[in-house]
Protein backbone atom coordinates (compact mmCIF):
# COMPACT_ATOMS: atom_id res chain seq x y z
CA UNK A 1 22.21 -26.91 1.10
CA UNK A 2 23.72 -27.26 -2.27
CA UNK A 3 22.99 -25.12 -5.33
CA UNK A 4 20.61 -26.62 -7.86
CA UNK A 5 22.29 -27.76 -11.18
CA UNK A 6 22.57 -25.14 -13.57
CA UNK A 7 23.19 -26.38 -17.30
CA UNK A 8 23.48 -23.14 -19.80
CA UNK A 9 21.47 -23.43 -22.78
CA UNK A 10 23.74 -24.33 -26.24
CA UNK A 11 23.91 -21.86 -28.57
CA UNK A 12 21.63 -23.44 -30.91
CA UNK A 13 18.85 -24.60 -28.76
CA UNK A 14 15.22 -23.48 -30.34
CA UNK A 15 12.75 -22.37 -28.94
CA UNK A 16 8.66 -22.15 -29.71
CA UNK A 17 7.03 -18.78 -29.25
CA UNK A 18 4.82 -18.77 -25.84
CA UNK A 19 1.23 -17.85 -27.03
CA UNK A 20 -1.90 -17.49 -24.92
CA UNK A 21 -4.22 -19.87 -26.78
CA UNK A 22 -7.40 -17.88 -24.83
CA UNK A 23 -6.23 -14.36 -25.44
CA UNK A 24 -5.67 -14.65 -29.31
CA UNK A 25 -9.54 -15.25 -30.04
CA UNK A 26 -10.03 -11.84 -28.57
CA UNK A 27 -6.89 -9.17 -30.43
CA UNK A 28 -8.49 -6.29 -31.31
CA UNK A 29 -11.67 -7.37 -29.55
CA UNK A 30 -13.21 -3.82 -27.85
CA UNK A 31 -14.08 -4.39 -24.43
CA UNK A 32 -16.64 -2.29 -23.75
CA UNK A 33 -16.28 0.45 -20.43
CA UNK A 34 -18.28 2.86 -18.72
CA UNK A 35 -20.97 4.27 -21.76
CA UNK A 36 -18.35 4.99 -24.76
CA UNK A 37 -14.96 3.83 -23.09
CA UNK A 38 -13.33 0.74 -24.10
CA UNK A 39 -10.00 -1.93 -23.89
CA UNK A 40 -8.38 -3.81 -26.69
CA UNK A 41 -5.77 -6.13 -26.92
CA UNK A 42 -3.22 -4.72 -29.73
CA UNK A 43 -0.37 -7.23 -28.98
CA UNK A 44 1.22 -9.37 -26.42
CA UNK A 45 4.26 -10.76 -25.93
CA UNK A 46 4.80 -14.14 -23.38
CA UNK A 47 2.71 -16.06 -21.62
CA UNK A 48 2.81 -18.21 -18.13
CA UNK A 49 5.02 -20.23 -19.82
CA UNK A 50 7.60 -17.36 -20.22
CA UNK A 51 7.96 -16.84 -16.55
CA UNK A 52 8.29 -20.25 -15.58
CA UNK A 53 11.37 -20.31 -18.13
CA UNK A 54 12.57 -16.73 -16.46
CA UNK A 55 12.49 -18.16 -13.15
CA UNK A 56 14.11 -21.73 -14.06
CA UNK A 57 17.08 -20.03 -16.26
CA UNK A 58 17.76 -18.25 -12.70
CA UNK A 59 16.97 -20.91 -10.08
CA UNK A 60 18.68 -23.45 -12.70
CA UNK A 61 16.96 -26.51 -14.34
CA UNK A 62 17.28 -28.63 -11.47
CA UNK A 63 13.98 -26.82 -9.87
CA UNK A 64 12.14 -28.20 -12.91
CA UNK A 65 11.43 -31.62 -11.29
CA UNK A 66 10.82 -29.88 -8.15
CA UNK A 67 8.19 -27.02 -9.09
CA UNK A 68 5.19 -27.69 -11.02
CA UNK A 69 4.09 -24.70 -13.36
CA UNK A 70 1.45 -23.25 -11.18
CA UNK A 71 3.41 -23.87 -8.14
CA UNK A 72 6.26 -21.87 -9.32
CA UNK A 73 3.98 -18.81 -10.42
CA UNK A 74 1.96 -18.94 -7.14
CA UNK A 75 5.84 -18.63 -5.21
CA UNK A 76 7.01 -16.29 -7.09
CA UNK A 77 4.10 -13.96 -6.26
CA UNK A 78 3.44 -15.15 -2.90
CA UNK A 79 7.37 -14.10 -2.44
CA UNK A 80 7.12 -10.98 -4.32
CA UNK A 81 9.72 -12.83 -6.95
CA UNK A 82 8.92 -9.73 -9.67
CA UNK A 83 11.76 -9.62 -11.92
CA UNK A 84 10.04 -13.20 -13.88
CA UNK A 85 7.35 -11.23 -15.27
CA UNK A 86 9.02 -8.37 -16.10
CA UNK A 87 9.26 -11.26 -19.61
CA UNK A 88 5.93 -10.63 -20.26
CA UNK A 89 4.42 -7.67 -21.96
CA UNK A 90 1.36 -6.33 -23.43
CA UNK A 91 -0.18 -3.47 -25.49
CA UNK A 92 -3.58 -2.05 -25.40
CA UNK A 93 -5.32 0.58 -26.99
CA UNK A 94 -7.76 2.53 -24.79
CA UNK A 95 -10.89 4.95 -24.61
CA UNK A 96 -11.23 6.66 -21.30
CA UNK A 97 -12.30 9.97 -19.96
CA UNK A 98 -9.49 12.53 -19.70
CA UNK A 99 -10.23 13.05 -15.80
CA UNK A 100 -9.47 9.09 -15.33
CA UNK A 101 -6.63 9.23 -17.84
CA UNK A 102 -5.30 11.45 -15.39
CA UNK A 103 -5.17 9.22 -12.98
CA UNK A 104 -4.45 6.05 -15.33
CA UNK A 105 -1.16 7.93 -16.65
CA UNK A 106 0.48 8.36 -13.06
CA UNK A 107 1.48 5.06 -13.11
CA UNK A 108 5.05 5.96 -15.08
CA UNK A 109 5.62 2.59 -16.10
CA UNK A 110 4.08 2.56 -19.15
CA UNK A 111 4.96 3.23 -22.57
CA UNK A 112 2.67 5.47 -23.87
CA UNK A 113 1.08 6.82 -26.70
CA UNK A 114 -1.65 8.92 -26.75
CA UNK A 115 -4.26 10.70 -29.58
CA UNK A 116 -3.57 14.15 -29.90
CA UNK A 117 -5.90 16.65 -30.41
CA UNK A 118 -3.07 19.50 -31.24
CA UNK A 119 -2.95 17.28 -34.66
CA UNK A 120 -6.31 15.87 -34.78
CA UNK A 121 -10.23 17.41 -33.58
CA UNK A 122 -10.89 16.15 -30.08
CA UNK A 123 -13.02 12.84 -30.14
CA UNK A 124 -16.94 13.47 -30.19
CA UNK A 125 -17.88 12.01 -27.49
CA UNK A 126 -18.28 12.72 -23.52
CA UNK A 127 -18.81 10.38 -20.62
CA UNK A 128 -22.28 11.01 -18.91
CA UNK A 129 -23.36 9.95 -15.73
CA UNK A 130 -26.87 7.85 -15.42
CA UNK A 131 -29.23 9.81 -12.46
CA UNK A 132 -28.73 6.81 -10.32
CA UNK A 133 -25.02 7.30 -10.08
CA UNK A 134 -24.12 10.68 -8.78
CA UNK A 135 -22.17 9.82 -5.83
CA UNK A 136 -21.54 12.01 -2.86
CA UNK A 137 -18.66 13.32 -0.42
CA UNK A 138 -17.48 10.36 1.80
CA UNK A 139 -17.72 11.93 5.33
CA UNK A 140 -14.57 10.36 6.13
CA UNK A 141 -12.40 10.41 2.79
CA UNK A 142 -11.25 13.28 1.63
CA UNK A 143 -10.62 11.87 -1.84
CA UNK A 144 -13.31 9.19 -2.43
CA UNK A 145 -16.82 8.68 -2.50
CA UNK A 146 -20.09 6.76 -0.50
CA UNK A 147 -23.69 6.03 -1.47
CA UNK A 148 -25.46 8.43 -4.56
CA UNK A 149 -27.79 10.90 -4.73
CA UNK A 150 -31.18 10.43 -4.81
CA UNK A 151 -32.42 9.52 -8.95
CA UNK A 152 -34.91 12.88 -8.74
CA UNK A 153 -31.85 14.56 -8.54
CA UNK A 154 -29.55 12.79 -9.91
CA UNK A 155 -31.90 13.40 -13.08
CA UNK A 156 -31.41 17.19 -12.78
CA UNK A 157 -27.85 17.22 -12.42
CA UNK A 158 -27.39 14.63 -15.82
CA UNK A 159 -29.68 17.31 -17.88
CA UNK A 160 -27.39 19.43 -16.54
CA UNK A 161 -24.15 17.59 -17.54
CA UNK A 162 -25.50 16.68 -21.15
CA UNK A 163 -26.22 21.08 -21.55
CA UNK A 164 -22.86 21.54 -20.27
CA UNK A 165 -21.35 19.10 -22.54
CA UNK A 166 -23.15 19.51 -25.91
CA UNK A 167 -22.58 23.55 -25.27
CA UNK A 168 -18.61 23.26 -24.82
CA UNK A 169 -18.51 20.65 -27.88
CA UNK A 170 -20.10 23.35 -30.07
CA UNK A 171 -18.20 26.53 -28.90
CA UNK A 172 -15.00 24.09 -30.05
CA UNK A 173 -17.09 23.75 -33.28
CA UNK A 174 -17.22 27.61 -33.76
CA UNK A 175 -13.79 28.27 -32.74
CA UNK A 176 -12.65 25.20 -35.41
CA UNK A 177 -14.93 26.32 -37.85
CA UNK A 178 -13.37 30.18 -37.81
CA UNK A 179 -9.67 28.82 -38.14
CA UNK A 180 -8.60 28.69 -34.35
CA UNK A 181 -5.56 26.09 -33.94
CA UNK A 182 -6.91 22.77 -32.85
CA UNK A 183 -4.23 23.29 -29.40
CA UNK A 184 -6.04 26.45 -28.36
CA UNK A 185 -9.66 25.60 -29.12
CA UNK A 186 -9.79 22.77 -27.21
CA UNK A 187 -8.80 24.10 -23.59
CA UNK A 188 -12.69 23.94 -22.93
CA UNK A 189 -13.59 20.80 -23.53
CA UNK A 190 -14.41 19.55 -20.28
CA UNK A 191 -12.43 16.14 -18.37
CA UNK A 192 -15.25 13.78 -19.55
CA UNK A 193 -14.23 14.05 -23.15
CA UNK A 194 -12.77 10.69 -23.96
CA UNK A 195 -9.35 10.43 -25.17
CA UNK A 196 -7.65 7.12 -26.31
CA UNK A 197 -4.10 5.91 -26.13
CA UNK A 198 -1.79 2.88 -26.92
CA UNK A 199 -0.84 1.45 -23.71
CA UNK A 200 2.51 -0.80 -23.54
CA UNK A 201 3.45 -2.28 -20.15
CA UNK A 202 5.20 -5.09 -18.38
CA UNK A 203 3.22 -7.95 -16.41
CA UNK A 204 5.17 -7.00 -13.21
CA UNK A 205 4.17 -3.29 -13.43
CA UNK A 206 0.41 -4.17 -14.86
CA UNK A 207 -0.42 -5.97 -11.65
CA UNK A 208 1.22 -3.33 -9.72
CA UNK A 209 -1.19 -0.91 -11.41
CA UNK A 210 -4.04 -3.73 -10.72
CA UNK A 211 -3.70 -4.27 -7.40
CA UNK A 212 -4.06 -0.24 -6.76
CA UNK A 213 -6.98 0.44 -9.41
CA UNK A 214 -9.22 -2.40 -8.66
CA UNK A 215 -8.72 -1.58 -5.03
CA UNK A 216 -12.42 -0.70 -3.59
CA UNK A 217 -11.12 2.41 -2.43
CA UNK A 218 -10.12 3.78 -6.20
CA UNK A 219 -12.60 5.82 -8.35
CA UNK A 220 -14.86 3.76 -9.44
CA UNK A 221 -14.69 4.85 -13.09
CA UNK A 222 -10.99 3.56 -13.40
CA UNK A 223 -11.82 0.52 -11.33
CA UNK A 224 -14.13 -0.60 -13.92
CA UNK A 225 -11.57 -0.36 -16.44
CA UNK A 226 -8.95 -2.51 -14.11
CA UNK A 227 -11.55 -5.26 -13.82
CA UNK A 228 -11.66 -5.74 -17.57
CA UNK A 229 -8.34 -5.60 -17.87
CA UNK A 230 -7.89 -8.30 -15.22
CA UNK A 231 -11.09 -10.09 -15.46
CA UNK A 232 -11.33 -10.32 -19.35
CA UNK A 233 -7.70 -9.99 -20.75
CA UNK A 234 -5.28 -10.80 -18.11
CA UNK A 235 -7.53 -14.28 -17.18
CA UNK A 236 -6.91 -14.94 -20.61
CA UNK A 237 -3.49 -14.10 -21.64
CA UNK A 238 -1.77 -15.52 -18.17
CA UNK A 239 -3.95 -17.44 -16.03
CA UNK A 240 -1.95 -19.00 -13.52
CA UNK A 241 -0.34 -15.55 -12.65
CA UNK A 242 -4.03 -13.81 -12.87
CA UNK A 243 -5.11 -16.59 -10.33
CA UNK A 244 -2.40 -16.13 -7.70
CA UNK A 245 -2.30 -12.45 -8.27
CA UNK A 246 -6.11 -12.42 -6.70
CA UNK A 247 -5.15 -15.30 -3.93
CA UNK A 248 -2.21 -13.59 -2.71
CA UNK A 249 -2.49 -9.93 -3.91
CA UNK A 250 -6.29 -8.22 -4.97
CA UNK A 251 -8.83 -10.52 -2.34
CA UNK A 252 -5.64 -10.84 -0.19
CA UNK A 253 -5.36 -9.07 3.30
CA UNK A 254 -2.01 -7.59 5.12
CA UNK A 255 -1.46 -6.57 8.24
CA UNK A 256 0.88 -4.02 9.41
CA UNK A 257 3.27 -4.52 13.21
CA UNK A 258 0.40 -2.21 14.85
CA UNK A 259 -2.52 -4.59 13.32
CA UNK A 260 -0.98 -7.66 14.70
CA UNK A 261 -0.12 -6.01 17.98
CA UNK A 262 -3.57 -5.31 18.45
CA UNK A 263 -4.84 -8.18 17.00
CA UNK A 264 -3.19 -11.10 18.97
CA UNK A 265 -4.99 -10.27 22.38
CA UNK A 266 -8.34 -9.67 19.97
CA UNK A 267 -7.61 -13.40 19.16
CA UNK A 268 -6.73 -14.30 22.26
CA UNK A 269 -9.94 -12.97 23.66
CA UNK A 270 -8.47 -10.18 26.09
CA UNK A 271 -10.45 -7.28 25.45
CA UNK A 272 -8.38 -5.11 28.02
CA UNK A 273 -5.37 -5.44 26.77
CA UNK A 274 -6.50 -4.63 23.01
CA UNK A 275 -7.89 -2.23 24.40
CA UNK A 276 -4.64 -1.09 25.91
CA UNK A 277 -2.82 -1.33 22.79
CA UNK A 278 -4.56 0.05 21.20
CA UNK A 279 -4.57 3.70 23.00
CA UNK A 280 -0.44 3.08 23.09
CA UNK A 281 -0.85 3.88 19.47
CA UNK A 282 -3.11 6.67 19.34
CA UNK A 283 -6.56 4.90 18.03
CA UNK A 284 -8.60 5.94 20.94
CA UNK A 285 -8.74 9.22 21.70
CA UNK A 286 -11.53 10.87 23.17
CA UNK A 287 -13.71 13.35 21.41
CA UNK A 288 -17.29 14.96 21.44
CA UNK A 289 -19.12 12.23 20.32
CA UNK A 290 -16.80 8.87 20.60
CA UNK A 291 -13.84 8.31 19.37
CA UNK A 292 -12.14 11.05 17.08
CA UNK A 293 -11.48 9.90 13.84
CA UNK A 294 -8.17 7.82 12.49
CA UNK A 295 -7.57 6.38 9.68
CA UNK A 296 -5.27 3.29 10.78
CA UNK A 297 -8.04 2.55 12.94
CA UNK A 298 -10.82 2.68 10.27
CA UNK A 299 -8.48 0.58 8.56
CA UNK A 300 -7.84 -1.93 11.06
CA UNK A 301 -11.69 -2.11 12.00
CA UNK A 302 -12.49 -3.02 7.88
CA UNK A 303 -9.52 -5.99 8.39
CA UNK A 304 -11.58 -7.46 11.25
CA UNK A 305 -14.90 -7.44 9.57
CA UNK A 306 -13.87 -9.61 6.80
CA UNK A 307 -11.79 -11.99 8.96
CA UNK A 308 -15.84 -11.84 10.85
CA UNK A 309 -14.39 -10.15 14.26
CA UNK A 310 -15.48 -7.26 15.70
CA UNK A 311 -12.85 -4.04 17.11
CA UNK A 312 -13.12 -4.35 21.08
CA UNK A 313 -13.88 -0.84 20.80
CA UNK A 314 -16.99 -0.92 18.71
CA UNK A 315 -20.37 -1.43 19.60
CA UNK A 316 -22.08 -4.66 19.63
CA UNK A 317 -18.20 -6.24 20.55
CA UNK A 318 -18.29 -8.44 23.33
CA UNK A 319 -18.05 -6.92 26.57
């Protein structure tokens, strides 16, 4: 199969700046998040149009008769073609809680600048949580969360939290007030006093950071802030790549070599021999009260319900 042809661009060929006709409207536009949180759009740089004409200076500009716009974008994701929108960047400037900063500045990918309260006083203000949403210990998650308290207490434990918070705020006050350096009088304020930042990061690495924070198994408090940042600013500033990234990527589902080992009898209707598989890689063992506990299979089990198919294993599967 030969090459496509490649013509190089002359040196004086111009070029018109790719803008996102939806996303301008909106710069400097405060998305609002969580009760005092928010997302703005500083700057941006690119648009679809810049990684179609990424991809076509490497494929060469005989793929332009081939590939329509869209189609090309919905490849290169569907491939995992990443370098393309590597072209595109964006800055935002952020209000979040420090304990979700935390977890918001792991991703390394970033270029990042943030408000700092050695130089400046600490930003009045504190997340609270509503008596409705105090959620509790998942049984089987470590590290996340299922279902809430009940309001009646939930209401006790927000009286609580606004005490707490107002009471660290003003011991900062006092130390501030009697010349303590800003750095040392703030190492009480607690992690749900907000910080903000400037936020500069590639497409590529933005859905990266997407496709794990808008995951349903991420806090929820940084999973809000991932849906406006894909529902309300990404939609708008590349919508062809926001559209495959959920087809392919965010509502998309994988399956690892166990998943489809177990899942082609499943399919096939043999029970059995899922069934055998199934204990060849350690998903059934017997304990006390059913099965014990593993997480592949938990995570296999949540694969079949939204295909509408039920684990051989579990109740209510066809015998």
């Amino acid at each position: 199969m030969s090459e496509p042809e490649t013509t190089p661009a002359t040196e004086n060929e111009s070029y018109e700046r790719p803008t996102a006709t939806a996303l301008d409207p909106v710069l400097g536009q405060a998305f609002r998040v969580l009760d005092d949180g928010f997302v703005r759009v500083v700057d941006y740089m690119g648009s679809d149009e810049s990684i179609v004409q990424a991809a076509r200076v490497s494929y060469g500009r005989g793929t332009k008769k081939v590939h329509e716009d869209r189609g090309l974008i919905r490849y290169l994701i569907r491939h995992r073609h990443t370098t393309p929108f590597e072209m595109c960047e964006i800055k935002l400037h952020v209000r979040v809680p420090m304990d979700c900063w935390r977890q918001w500045i792991r991703h390394r990918t970033a270029n990042v600048n943030e408000y700092s309260t050695r130089y400046s006083e600490a930003i009045d203000s504190s997340q609270t949580t509503p008596p409705d949403e105090w959620r509790l210990q998942a049984s089987g998650n470590r590290q996340g969360s299922e279902g809430c308290l009940e309001p009646a207490l939930g209401a006790r434990l927000s009286e609580r939290e606004r005490a707490l918070q107002d009471e660290a705020r003003a011991v900062y006050q006092d130390r501030l007030s009697m010349g303590v350096a800003r750095e040392q009088a703030r190492k009480d304020l607690p992690l749900s006093t907000y910080t903000e930042a400037y936020w500069k990061i590639d497409l590529h690495n933005l859905l990266h950071f997407l496709a794990l924070r808008m995951d349903p198994h991420a806090q929820e408090e940084i999973r809000a802030y991932a849906r406006i940042i894909g529902e309300e600013i990404l939609a708008r500033w590349c919508p062809l790549t926001w559209e495959a990234f959920v087809d392919y990527r965010s509502e998309a589902l994988s399956l690892t070599r166990l998943e489809i080992a177990v899942l082609a009898p499943v399919a096939a209707g043999d029970r059995d021999g899922a069934m055998a598989v199934a204990r060849s890689f350690g998903w059934l063992e017997e304990g006390r009260n059913g099965w014990k506990r593993n997480r592949e299979r938990s995570e296999f089990e949540e694969k079949l319900a939204r295909l509408g198919l039920t684990a051989p294993w579990m109740r209510g599967a066809d015998s």
